[in-house]
Protein backbone atom coordinates (compact mmCIF):
# COMPACT_ATOMS: atom_id res chain seq x y z
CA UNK A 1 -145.64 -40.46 101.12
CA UNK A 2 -146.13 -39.00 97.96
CA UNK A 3 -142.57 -39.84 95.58
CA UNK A 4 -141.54 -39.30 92.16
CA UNK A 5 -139.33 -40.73 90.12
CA UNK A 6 -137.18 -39.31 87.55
CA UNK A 7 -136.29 -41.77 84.97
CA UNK A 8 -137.87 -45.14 84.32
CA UNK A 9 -134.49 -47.46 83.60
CA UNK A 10 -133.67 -50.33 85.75
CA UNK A 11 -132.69 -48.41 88.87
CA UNK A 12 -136.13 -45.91 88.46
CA UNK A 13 -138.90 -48.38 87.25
CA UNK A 14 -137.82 -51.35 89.93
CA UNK A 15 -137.25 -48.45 92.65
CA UNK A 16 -140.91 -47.01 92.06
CA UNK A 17 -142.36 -50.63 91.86
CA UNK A 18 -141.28 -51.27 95.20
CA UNK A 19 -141.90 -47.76 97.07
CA UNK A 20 -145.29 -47.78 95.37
CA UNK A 21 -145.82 -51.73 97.09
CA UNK A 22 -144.92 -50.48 100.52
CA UNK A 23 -148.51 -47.76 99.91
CA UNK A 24 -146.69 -44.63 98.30
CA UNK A 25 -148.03 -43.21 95.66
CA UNK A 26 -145.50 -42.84 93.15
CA UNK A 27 -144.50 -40.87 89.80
CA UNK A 28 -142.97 -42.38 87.76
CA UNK A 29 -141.56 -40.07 84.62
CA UNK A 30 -139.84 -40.40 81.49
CA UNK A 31 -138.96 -37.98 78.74
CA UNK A 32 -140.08 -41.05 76.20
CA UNK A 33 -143.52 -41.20 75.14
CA UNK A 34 -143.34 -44.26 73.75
CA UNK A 35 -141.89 -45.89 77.29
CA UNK A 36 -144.71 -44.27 79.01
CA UNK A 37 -147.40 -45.65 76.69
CA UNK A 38 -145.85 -48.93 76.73
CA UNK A 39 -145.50 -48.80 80.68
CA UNK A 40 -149.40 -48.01 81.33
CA UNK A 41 -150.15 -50.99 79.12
CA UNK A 42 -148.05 -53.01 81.12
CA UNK A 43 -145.21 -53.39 79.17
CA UNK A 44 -141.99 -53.68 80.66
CA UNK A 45 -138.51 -52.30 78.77
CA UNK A 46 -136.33 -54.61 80.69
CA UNK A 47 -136.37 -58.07 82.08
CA UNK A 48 -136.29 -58.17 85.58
CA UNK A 49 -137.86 -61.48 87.51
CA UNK A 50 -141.01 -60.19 89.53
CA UNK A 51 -140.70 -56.61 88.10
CA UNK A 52 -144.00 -56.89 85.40
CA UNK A 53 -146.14 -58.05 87.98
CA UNK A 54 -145.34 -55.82 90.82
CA UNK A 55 -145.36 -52.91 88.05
CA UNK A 56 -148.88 -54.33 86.69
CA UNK A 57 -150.43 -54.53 90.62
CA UNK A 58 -149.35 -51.41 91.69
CA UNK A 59 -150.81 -49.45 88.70
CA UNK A 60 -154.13 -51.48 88.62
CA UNK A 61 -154.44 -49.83 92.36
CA UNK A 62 -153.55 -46.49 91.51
CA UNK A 63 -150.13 -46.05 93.60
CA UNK A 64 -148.17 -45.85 90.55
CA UNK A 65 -148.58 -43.54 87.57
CA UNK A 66 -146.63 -43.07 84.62
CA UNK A 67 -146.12 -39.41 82.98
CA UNK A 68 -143.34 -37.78 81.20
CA UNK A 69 -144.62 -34.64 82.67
CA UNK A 70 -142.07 -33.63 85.01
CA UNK A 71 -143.95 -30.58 86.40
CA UNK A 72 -147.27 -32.50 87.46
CA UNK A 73 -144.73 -35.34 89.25
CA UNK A 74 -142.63 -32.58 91.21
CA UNK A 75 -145.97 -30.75 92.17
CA UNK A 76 -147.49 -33.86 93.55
CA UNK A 77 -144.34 -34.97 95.87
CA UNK A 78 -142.11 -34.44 98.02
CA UNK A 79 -139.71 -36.87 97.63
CA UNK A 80 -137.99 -36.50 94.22
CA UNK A 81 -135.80 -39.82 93.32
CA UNK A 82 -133.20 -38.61 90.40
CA UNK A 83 -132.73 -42.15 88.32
CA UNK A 84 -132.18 -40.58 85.17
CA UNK A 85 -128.88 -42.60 82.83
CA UNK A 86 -125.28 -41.52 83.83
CA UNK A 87 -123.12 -43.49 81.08
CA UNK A 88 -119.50 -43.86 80.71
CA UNK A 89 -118.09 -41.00 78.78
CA UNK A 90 -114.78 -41.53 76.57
CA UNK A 91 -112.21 -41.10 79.44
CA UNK A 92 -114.15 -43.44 81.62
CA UNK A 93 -116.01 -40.29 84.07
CA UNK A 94 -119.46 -40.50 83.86
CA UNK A 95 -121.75 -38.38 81.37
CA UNK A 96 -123.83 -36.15 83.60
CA UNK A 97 -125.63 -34.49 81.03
CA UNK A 98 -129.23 -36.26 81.56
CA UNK A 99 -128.84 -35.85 85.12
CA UNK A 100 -128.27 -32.00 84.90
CA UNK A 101 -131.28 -31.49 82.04
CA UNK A 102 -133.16 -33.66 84.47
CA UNK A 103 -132.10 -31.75 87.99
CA UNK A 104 -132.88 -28.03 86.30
CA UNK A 105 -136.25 -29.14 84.68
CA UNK A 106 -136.86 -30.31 88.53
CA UNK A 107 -135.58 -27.02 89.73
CA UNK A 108 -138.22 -25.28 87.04
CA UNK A 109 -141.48 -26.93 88.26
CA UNK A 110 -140.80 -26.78 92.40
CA UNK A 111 -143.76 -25.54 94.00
CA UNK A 112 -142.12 -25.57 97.50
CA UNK A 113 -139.24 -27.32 99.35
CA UNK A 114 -138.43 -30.54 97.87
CA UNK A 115 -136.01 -33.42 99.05
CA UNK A 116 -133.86 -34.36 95.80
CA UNK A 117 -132.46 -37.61 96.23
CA UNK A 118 -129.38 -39.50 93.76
CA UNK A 119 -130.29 -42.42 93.23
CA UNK A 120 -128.26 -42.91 90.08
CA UNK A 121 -124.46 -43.54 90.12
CA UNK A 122 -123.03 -40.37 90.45
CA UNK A 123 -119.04 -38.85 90.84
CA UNK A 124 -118.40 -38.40 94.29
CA UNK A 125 -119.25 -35.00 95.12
CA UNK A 126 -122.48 -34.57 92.78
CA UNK A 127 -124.56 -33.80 95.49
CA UNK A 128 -123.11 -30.10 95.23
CA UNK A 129 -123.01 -30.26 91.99
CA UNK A 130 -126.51 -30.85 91.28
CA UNK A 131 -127.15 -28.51 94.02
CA UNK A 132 -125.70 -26.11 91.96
CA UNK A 133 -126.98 -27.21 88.53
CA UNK A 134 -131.16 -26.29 90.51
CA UNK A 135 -130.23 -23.12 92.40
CA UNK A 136 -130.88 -20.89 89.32
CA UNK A 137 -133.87 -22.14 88.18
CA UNK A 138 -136.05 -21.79 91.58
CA UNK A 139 -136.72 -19.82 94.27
CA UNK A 140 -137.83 -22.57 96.44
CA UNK A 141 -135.80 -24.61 99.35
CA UNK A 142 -134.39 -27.99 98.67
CA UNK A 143 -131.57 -30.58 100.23
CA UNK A 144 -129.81 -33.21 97.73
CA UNK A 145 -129.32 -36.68 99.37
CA UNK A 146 -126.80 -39.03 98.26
CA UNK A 147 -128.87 -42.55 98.26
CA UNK A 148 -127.02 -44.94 96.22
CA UNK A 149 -128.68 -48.19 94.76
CA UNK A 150 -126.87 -51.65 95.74
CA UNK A 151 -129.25 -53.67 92.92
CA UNK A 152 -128.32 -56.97 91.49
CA UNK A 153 -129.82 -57.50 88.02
CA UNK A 154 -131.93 -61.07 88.39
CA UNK A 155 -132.53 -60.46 92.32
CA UNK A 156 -132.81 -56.41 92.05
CA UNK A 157 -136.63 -56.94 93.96
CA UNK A 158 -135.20 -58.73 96.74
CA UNK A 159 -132.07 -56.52 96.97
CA UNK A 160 -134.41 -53.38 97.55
CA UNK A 161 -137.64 -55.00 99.62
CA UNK A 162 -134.97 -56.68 101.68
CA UNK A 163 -131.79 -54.51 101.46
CA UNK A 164 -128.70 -55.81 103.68
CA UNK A 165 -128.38 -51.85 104.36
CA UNK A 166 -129.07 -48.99 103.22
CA UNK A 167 -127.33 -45.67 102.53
CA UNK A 168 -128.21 -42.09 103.36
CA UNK A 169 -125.70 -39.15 102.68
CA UNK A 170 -127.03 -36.26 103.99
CA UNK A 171 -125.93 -33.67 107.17
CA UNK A 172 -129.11 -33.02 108.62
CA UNK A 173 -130.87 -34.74 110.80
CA UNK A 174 -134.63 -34.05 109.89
CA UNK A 175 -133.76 -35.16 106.50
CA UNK A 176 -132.15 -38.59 107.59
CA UNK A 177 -135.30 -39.14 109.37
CA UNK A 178 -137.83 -38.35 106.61
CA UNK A 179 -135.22 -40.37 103.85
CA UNK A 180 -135.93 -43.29 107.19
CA UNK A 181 -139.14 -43.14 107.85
CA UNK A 182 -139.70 -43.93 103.94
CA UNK A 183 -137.06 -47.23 103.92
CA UNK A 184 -138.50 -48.52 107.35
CA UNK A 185 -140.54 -51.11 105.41
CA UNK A 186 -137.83 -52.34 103.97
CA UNK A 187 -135.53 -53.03 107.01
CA UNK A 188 -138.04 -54.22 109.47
CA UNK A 189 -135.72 -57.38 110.17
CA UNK A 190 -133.58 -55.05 111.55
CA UNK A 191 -131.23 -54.60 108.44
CA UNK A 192 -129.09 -50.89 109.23
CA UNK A 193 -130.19 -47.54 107.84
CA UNK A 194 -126.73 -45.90 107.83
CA UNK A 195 -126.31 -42.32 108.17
CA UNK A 196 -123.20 -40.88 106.84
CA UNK A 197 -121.76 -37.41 105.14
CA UNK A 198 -123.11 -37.01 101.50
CA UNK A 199 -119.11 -37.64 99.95
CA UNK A 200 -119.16 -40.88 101.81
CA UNK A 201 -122.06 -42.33 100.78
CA UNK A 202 -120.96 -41.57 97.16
CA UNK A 203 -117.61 -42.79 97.82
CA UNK A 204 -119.63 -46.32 99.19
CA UNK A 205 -121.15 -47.47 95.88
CA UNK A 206 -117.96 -46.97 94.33
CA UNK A 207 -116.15 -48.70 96.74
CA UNK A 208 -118.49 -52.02 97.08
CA UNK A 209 -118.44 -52.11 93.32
CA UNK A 210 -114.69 -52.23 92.79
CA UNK A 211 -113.78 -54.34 95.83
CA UNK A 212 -116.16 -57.01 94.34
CA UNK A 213 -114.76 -56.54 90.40
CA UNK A 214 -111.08 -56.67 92.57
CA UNK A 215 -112.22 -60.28 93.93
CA UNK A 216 -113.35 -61.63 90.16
CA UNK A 217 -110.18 -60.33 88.75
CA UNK A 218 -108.11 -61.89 91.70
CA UNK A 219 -109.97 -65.49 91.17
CA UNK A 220 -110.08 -64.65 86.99
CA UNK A 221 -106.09 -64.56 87.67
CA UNK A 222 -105.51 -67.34 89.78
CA UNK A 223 -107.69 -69.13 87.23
CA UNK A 224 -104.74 -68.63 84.72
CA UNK A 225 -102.15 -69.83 87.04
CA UNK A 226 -103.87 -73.12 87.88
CA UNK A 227 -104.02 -73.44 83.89
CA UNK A 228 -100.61 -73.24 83.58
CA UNK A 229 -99.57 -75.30 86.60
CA UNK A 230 -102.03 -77.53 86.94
CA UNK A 231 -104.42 -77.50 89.20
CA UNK A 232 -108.27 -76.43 89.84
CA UNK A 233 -109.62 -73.30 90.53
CA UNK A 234 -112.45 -74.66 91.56
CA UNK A 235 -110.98 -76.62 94.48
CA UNK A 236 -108.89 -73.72 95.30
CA UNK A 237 -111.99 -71.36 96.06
CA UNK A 238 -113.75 -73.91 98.30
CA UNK A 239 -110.31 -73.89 100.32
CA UNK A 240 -110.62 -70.02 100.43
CA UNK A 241 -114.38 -69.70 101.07
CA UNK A 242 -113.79 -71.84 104.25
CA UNK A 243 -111.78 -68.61 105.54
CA UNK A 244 -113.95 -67.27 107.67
CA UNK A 245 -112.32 -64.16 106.99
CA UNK A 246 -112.66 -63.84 102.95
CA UNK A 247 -115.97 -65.32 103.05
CA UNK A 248 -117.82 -66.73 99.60
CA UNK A 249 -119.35 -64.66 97.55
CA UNK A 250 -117.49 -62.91 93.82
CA UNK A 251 -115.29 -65.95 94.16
CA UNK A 252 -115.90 -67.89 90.76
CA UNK A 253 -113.79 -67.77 87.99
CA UNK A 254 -115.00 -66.99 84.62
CA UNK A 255 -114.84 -65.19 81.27
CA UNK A 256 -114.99 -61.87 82.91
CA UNK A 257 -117.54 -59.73 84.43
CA UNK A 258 -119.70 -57.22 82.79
CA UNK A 259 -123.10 -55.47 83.12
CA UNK A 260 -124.05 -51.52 83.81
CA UNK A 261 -122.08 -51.59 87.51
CA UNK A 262 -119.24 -53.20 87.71
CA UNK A 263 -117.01 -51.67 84.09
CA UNK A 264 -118.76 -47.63 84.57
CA UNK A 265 -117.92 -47.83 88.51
CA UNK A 266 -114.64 -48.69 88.14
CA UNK A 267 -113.70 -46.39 85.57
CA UNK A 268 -115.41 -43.86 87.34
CA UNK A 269 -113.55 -44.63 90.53
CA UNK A 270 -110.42 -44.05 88.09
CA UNK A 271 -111.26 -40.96 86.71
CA UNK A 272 -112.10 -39.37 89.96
CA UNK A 273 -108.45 -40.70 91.31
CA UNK A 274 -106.84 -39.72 88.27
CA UNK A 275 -108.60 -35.66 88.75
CA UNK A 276 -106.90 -35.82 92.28
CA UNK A 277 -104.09 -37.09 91.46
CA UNK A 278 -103.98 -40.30 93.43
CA UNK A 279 -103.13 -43.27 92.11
CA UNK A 280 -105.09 -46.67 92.11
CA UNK A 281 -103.02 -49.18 91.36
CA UNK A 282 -105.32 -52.37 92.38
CA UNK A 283 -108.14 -50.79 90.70
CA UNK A 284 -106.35 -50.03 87.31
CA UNK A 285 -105.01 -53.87 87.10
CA UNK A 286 -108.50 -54.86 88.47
CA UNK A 287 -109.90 -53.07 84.83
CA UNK A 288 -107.09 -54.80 82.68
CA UNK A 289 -107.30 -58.31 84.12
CA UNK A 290 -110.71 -57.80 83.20
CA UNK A 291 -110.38 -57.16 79.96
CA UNK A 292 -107.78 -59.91 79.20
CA UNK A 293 -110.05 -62.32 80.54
CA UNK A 294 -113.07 -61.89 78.23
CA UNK A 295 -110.64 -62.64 75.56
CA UNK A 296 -109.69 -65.77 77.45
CA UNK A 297 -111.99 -68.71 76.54
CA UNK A 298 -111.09 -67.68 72.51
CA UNK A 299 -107.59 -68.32 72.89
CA UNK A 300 -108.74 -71.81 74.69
CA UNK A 301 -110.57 -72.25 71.36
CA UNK A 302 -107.99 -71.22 68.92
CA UNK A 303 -105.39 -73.96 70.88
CA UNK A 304 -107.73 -76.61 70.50
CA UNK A 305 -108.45 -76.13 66.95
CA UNK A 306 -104.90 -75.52 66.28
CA UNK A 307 -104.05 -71.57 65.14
CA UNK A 308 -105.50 -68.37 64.51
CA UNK A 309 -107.80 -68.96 61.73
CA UNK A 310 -110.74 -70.99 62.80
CA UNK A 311 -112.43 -70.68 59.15
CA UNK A 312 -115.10 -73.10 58.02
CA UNK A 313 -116.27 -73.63 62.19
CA UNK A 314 -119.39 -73.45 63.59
CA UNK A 315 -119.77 -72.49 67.17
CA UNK A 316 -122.81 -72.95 69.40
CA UNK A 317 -122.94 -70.23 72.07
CA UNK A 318 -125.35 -70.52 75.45
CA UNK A 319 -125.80 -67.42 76.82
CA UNK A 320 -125.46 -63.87 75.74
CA UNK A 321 -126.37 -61.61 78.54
CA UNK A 322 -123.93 -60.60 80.84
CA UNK A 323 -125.38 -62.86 83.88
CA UNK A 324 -128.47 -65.17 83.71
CA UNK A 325 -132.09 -63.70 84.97
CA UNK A 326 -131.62 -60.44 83.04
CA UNK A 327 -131.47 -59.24 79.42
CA UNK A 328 -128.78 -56.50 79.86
CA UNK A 329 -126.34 -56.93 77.30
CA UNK A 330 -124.29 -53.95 78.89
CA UNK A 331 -120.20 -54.70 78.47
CA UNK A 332 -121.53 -58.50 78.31
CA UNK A 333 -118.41 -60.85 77.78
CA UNK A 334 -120.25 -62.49 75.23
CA UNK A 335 -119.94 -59.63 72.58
CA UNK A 336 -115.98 -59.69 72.87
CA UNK A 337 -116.05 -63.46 73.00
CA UNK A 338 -118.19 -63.33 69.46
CA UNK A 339 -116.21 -60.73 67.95
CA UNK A 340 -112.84 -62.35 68.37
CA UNK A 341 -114.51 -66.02 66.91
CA UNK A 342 -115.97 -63.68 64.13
CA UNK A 343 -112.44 -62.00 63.29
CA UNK A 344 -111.06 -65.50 63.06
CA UNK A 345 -113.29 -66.63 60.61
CA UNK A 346 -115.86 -68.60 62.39
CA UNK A 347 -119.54 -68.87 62.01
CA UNK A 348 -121.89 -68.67 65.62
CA UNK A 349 -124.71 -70.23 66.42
CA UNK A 350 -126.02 -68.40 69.43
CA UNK A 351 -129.02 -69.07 72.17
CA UNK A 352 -130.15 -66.94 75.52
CA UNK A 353 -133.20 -68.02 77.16
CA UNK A 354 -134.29 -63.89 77.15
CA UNK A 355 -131.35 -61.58 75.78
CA UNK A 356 -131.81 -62.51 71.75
CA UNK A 357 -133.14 -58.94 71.23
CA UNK A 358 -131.17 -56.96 73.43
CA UNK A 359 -128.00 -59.18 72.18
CA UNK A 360 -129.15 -58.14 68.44
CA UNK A 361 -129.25 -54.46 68.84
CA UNK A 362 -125.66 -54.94 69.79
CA UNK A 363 -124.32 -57.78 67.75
CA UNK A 364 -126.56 -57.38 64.94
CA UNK A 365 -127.23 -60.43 62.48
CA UNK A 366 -123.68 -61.25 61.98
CA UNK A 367 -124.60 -64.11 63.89
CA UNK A 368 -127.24 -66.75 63.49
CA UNK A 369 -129.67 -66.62 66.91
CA UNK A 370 -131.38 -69.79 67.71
CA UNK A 371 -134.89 -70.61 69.35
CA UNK A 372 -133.43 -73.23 71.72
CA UNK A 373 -130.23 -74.14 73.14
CA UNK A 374 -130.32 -78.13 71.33
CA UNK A 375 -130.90 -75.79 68.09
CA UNK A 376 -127.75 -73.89 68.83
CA UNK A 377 -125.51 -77.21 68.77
CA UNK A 378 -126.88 -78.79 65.65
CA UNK A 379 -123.60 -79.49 63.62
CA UNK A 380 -121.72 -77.41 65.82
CA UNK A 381 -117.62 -78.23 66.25
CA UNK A 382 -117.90 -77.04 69.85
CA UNK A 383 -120.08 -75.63 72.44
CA UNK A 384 -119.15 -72.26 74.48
CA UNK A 385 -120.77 -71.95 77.49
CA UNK A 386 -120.95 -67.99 78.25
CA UNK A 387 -123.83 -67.40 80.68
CA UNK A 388 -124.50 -69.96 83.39
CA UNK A 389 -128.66 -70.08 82.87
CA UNK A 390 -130.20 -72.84 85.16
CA UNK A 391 -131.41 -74.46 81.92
CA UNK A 392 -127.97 -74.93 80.96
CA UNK A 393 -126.67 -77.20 84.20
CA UNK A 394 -127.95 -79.75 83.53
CA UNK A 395 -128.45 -80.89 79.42
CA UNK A 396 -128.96 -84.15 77.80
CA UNK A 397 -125.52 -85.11 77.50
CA UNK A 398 -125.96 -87.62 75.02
CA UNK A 399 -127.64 -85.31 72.86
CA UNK A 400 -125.47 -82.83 72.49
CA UNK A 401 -122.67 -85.28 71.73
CA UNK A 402 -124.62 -86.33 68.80
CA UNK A 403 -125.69 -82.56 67.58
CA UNK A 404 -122.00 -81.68 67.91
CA UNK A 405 -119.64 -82.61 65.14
CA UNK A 406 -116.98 -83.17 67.68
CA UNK A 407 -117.92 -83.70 71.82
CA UNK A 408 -115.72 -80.43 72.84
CA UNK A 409 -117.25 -78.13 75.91
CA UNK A 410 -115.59 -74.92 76.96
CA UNK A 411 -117.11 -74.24 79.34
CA UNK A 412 -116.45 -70.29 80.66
CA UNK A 413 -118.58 -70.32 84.03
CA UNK A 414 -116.42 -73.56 85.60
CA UNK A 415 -120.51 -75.29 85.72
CA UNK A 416 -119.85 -79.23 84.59
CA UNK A 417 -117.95 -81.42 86.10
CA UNK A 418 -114.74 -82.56 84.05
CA UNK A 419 -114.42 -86.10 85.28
CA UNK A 420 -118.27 -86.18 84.70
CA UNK A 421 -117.43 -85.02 81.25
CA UNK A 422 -114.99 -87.51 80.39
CA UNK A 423 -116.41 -90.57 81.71
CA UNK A 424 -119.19 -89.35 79.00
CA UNK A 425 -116.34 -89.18 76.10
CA UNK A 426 -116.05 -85.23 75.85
CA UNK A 427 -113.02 -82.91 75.83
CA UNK A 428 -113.51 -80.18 78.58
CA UNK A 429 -111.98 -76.84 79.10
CA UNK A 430 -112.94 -74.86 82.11
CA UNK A 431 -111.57 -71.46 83.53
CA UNK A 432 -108.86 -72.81 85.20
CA UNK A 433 -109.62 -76.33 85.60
CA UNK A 434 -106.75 -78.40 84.34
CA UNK A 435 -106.45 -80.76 86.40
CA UNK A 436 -102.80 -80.87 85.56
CA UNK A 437 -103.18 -81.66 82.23
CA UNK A 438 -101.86 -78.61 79.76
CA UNK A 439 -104.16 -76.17 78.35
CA UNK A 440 -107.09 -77.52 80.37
CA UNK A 441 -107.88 -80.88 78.44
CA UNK A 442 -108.97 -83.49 80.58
């Protein structure tokens, strides 16, 4: 089939990769010049494992192109994939102004009936809206498909060449079929295509996304408790994963989740409830726990060193994206970890195997980024661990006990061992992990 693509982000660039390696030919477009340029030289905006070479194969063989010429990539499909930005606006609804610019311009250069698919995260009930956002601007037949994206950042490849389903809103048949017949690669292991009304396919991204950020929260929560109590959080979620019934995934307790998912689909799913009226209890406490928890590790920090002023420390920091195998910095934990050590006074030393760029547009060089984690710790009076890289499991213990001015770990993704830790002569503090000793210290 012939597809384009409007909108080369995450969702649009690693969507196109992998239609265009299952023999499409693909268009993908972008209102940037400078994107496009840097795409057909191979360079990739985000960092995505697999993603540059797939990109780099497929447009050697000619399946993908890159244009920000909207009208010659709606000419030459028939399939157009809408994967344009749809940010969190002030009072937490999405801003659906790119998709709208991008849907009329669509509308503009149709040559003949078109299938117009949402693939970005849209309100629930934007297929009629972008329905009626085209309608004026052609004269040509067109359905809108609801198709949301289910795409971990660090396994997004895998998540789409080997989906665990896949979602198709639409009420006609013939268009199910054709929106089929293009996923079949995918799902040849016999993975469902699931047909359902366009509203509650919408409704389905919102709802996976929130039920996961409810289970973080929940463990985030119970994470405190065991704190408090004593107790391990860790020993508590291998008695819960053994329930066949709650299963073990979004179980770990941490310093919060973040990313472009999770925070905009939740607040999304709140705005929509609060426009009907309906409230959302679980989901509003879900959001607040969350926020409470970034904050977390800090106050760990500023018990250990004894008040609110932490003037005159250094901190080493691993880890600044929001999860390891991407470079999204995206409501990453690690930005309201840093701030809070900054407003106290401290100085950071800060390392992330890929994010230091991304993390500097956002931090900026309030903080000094290192080339290597061992760099980070030099004369450090602790180490926070923020982002649980595979690089970061397993360190030279020894080493980093004599970089650091004092052996103290907290540790904000529950990854070392405490007894481990003080066998070796450190003081730990984990998410939860107290062992029942107060305030985590074991």
């Amino acid at each position: 089939m012939k597809v384009a693509v409007i909108g080369t982000g995450y969702v649009g660039l690693v969507a196109g990769a992998c239609f265009a390696d299952s023999g499409n030919t693909v268009y993908c477009v972008d209102n940037d010049p400078s994107k496009i340029d840097a795409l057909k030289r191979g360079v990739i905006p985000i960092y995505e494992p697999g993603l540059e070479t797939l990109v780099k194969r497929n447009f050697a063989e000619g399946r993908m192109t890159f244009t920000t010429s909207t009208r010659e990539a709606v000419a030459a499909s028939e399939i157009i994939f809408m994967a344009v930005g749809t940010p969190p606006g002030e009072n937490g609804a999405p801003d659906m102004s790119y998709l709208k610019a991008a849907a009329e311009e669509v509308a503009r250069s149709m040559t003949g009936y078109r299938l117009i698919v949402n693939k970005s995260t849209v309100p629930i009930g934007s297929h009629r809206v972008v329905a009626d956002w085209m309608s004026p601007h052609t004269r040509h037949a067109f359905d809108v498909v609801s198709n949301p994206e289910f795409l971990k950042e660090g396994s997004a490849l895998d998540d789409f060449l080997k989906p665990d389903r896949v979602v198709i809103g639409t009420d006609k048949e013939e268009v199910y079929k054709k929106m089929a017949d293009l996923y079949a690669p995918f799902v040849r292991q016999g993975n469902p295509i699931l047909w359902m009304d366009p509203v509650s396919a919408e409704m389905t991204k919102y709802a996976c996304n929130a039920f996961l950020a409810t289970r973080i929260s929940f463990m985030n929560e119970l994470a405190l408790l065991c704190d408090k109590v004593g107790g391990d959080i860790e020993q508590v979620r291998r008695g819960m994963t053994t329930d066949a019934r709650i299963g073990k995934h979004f179980l770990y307790a941490g310093v919060g989740y973040g990313g472009s998912c999770f925070p905009k689909d939740v607040q999304a799913l709140m705005a929509t409830a609060r426009r009907e009226d309906i409230p959302m209890g679980i989901v509003n406490a879900v959001e607040d726990a969350n926020d409470r928890q970034k904050r977390h590790l800090v106050s760990k920090v500023k018990a250990h060193f004894g008040g609110a002023s932490l003037a005159g420390k250094t901190f080493a920091i691993w880890g600044l994206a929001f999860k390891p195998n991407t470079d999204d910095m995206r409501e990453a934990p690690s930005t309201v970890i840093i701030n809070e050590l900054l407003k106290a006074g401290a100085k950071i030393q800060a390392f992330d195997p890929v994010a230091t760029e991304t993390a500097r547009a956002v931090i900026g060089d309030r903080i000094q980024y290192c080339h290597s984690a061992q760099e980070a710790l030099k004369s450090a009076d602790a180490l926070l661990l923020v982002t649980e890289w595979n690089e970061f499991r397993h360190p030279d213990f020894e080493q980093m006990k004599s970089s650091l001015k004092q052996p103290v770990i907290f540790d904000g993704r529950n990854v070392y061992n405490p007894e481990q830790l003080r066998k070796l002569g450190f003081i730990y503090y984990g998410i939860g992990r107290s062992n029942g000793k107060s305030n985590g210290k074991v």
